[in-house]
Protein backbone atom coordinates (compact mmCIF):
# COMPACT_ATOMS: atom_id res chain seq x y z
CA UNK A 1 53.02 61.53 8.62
CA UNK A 2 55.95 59.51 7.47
CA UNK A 3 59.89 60.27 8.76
CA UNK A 4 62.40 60.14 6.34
CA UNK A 5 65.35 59.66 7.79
CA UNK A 6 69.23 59.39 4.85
CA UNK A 7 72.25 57.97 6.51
CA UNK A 8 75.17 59.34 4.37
CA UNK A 9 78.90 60.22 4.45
CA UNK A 10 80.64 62.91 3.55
CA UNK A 11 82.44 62.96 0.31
CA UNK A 12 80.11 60.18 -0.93
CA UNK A 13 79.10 61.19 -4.68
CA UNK A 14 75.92 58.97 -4.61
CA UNK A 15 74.79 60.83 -0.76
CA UNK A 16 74.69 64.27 -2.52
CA UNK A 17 72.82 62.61 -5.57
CA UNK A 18 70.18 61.37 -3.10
CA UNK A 19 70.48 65.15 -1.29
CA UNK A 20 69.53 66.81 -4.31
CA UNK A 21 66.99 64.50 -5.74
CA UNK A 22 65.32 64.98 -2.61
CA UNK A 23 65.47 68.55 -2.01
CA UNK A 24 64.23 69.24 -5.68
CA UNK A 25 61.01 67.09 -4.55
CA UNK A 26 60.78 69.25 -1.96
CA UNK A 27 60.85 66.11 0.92
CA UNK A 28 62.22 66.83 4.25
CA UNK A 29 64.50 64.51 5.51
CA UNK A 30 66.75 64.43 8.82
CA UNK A 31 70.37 63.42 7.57
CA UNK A 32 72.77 60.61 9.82
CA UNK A 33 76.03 59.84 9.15
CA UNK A 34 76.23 55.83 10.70
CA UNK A 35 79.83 56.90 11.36
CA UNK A 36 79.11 59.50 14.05
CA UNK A 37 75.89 57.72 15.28
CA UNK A 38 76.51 54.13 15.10
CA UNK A 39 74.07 53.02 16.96
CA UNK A 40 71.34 54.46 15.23
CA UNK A 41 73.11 52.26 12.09
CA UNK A 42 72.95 49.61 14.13
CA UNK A 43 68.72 50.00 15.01
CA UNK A 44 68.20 50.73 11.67
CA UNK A 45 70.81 48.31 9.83
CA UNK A 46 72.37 50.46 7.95
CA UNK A 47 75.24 48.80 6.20
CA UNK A 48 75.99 51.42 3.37
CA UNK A 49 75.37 54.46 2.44
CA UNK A 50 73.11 56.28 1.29
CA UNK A 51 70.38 54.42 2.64
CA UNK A 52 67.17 56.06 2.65
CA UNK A 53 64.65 54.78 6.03
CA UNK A 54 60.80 55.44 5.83
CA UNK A 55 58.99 55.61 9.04
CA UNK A 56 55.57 55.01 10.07
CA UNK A 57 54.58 55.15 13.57
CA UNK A 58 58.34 54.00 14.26
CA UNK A 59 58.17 51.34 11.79
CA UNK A 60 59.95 50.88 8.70
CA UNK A 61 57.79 51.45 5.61
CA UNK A 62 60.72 51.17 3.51
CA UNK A 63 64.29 51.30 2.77
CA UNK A 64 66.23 52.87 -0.73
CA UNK A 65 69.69 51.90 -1.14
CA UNK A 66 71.49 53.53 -3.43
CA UNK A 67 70.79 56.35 -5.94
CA UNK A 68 67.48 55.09 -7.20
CA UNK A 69 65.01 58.06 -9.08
CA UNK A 70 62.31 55.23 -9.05
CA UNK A 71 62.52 54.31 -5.92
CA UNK A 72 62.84 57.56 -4.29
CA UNK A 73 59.47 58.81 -6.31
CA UNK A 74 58.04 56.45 -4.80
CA UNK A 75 58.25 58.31 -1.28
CA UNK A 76 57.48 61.47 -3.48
CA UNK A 77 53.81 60.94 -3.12
């Protein structure tokens, strides 16, 4: 089973659009902000948010950056 991990901010309009579209998909996610945990930013180089990490067995699958509906579906199946 894949781990979805969203590094956002607070007060970060395009964070809470990636929230939502996720939520309404009904994917659980774990949320980071990079600011509190940097060094989780750092392992996963994160360098702006929202960035959306897909793991496999610890490996990245894939990375969204950005609000991006087509993208994001694509870790809706």
């Amino acid at each position: 089973m894949a781990r979805i991990i969203k590094f956002e901010k607070n007060d970060c309009a395009p964070c809470a659009q990636v929230s939502a579209y996720l939520d309404n998909k009904g994917i659980a996610y774990e949320t980071i902000n990079p600011f509190d945990e940097p060094e989780l930013a750092v392992r996963f180089k994160v360098r702006t948010v929202p960035t959306v990490i897909v793991l496999e067995n610890d490996e990245i699958k894939n990375r969204i950056i950005g609000f991006n509906p087509a993208e994001l579906d694509q870790i809706a199946l």
